[in-house]
Protein backbone atom coordinates (compact mmCIF):
# COMPACT_ATOMS: atom_id res chain seq x y z
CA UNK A 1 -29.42 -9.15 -45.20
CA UNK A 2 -26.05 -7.34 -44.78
CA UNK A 3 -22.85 -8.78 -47.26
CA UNK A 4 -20.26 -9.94 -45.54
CA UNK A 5 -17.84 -6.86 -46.58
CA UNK A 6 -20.90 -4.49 -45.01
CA UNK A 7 -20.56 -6.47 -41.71
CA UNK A 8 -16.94 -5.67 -41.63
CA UNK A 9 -16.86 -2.09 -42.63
CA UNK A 10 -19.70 -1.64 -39.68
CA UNK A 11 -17.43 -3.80 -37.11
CA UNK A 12 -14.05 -1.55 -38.67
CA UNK A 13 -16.21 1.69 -38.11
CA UNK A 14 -17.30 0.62 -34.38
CA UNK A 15 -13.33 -0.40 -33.63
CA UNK A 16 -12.28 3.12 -35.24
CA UNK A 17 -14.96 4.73 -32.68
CA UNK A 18 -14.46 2.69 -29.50
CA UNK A 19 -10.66 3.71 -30.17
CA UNK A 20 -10.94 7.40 -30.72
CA UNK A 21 -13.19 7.61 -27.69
CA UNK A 22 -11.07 5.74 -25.28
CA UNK A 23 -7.69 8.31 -26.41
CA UNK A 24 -10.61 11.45 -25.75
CA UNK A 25 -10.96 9.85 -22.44
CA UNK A 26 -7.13 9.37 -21.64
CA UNK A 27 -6.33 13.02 -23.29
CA UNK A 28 -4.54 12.45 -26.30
CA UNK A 29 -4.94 14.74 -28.92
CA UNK A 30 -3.21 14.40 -32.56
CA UNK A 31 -2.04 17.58 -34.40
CA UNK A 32 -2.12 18.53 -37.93
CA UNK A 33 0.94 16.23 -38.88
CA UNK A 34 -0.99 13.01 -36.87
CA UNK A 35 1.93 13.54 -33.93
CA UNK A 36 0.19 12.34 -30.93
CA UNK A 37 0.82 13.69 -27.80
CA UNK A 38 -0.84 13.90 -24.21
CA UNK A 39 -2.76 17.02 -23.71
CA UNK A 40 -1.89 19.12 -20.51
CA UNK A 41 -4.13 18.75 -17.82
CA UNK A 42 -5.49 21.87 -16.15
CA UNK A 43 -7.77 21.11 -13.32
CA UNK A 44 -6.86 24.40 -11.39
CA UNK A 45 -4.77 23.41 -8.86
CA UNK A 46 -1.01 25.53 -8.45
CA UNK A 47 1.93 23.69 -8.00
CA UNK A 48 1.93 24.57 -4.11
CA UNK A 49 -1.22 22.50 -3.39
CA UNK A 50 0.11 19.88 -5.50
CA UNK A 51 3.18 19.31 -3.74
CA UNK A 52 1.39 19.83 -0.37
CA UNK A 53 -1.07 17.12 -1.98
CA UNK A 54 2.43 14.86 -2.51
CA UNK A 55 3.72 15.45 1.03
CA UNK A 56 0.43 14.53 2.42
CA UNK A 57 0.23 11.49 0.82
CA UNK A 58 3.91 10.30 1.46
CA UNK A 59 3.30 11.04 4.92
CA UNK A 60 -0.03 8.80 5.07
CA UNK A 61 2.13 6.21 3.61
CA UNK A 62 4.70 5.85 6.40
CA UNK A 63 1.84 5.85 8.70
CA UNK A 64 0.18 3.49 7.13
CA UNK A 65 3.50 1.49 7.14
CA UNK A 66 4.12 1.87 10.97
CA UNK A 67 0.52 1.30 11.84
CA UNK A 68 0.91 -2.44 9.48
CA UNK A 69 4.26 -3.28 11.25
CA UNK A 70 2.27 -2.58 14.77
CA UNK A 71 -0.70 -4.95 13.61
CA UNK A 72 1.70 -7.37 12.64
CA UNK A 73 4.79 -7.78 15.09
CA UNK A 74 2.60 -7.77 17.77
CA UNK A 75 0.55 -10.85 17.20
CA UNK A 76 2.97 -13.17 16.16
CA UNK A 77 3.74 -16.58 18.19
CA UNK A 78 6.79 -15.95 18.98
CA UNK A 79 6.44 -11.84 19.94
CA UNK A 80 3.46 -12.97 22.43
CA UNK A 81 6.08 -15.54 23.76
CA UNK A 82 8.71 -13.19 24.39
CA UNK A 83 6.32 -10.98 26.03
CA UNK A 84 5.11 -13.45 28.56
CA UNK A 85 8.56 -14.78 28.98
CA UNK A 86 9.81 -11.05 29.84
CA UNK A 87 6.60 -10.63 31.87
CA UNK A 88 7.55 -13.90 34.29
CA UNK A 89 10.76 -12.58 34.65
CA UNK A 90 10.08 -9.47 36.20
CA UNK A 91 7.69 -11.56 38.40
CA UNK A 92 10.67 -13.26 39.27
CA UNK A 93 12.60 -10.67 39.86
CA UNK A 94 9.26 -8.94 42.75
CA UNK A 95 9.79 -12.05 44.43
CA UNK A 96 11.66 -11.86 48.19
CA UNK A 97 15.09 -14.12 48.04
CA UNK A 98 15.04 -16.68 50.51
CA UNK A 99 17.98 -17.85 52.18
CA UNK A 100 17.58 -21.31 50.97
CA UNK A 101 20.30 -23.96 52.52
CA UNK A 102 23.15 -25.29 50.23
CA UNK A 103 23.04 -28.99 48.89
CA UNK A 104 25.99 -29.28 51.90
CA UNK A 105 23.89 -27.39 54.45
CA UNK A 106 21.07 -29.90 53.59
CA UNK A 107 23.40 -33.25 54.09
CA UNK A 108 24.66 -32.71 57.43
């Protein structure tokens, strides 16, 4: 059976290895003085496609914002209530005037 200072060198050296991989991962790297610093990423793309890569995606988002404000405005209560009160108006407005007779007109 392991001592109990064996048990916590093992656990120290697992913590020491889970820590080192997880900076490998993010792409830190430590020079010769232990200065840590974020290693420059090179995945081959110039600086053209990644502002055309930028653009693209700032224009997606105001699409995506126009196409949430169209979802949105238009099935509200009170938008659907404002479009069928604008719709009976201009049914209001197709019908004919009539020449109806004045309250006066009516009495004599």
């Amino acid at each position: 059976m392991m001592s109990g200072w064996a048990i916590v060198a093992v656990i120290a050296v697992i913590v020491w290895g889970a820590v080192q991989y997880a900076k490998a991962r993010a792409g830190i790297i430590s020079d010769e003085y232990g200065k840590e610093t974020l290693a420059p990423r090179d995945d081959g793309r110039s600086a053209a496609e990644l502002e055309q890569a930028r653009r693209e995606v700032e224009e997606l988002r105001e699409r995506v914002k126009v196409l949430e404000r169209i979802a949105t405005d238009g099935n509200t209560g009170e938008a659907r209530e404002r479009d069928r009160i604008a719709a009976e108006i201009e049914a209001l407005r197709a019908l004919p005037a009539t020449d109806k007779p004045s309250k006066e007109e009516r009495s004599e």
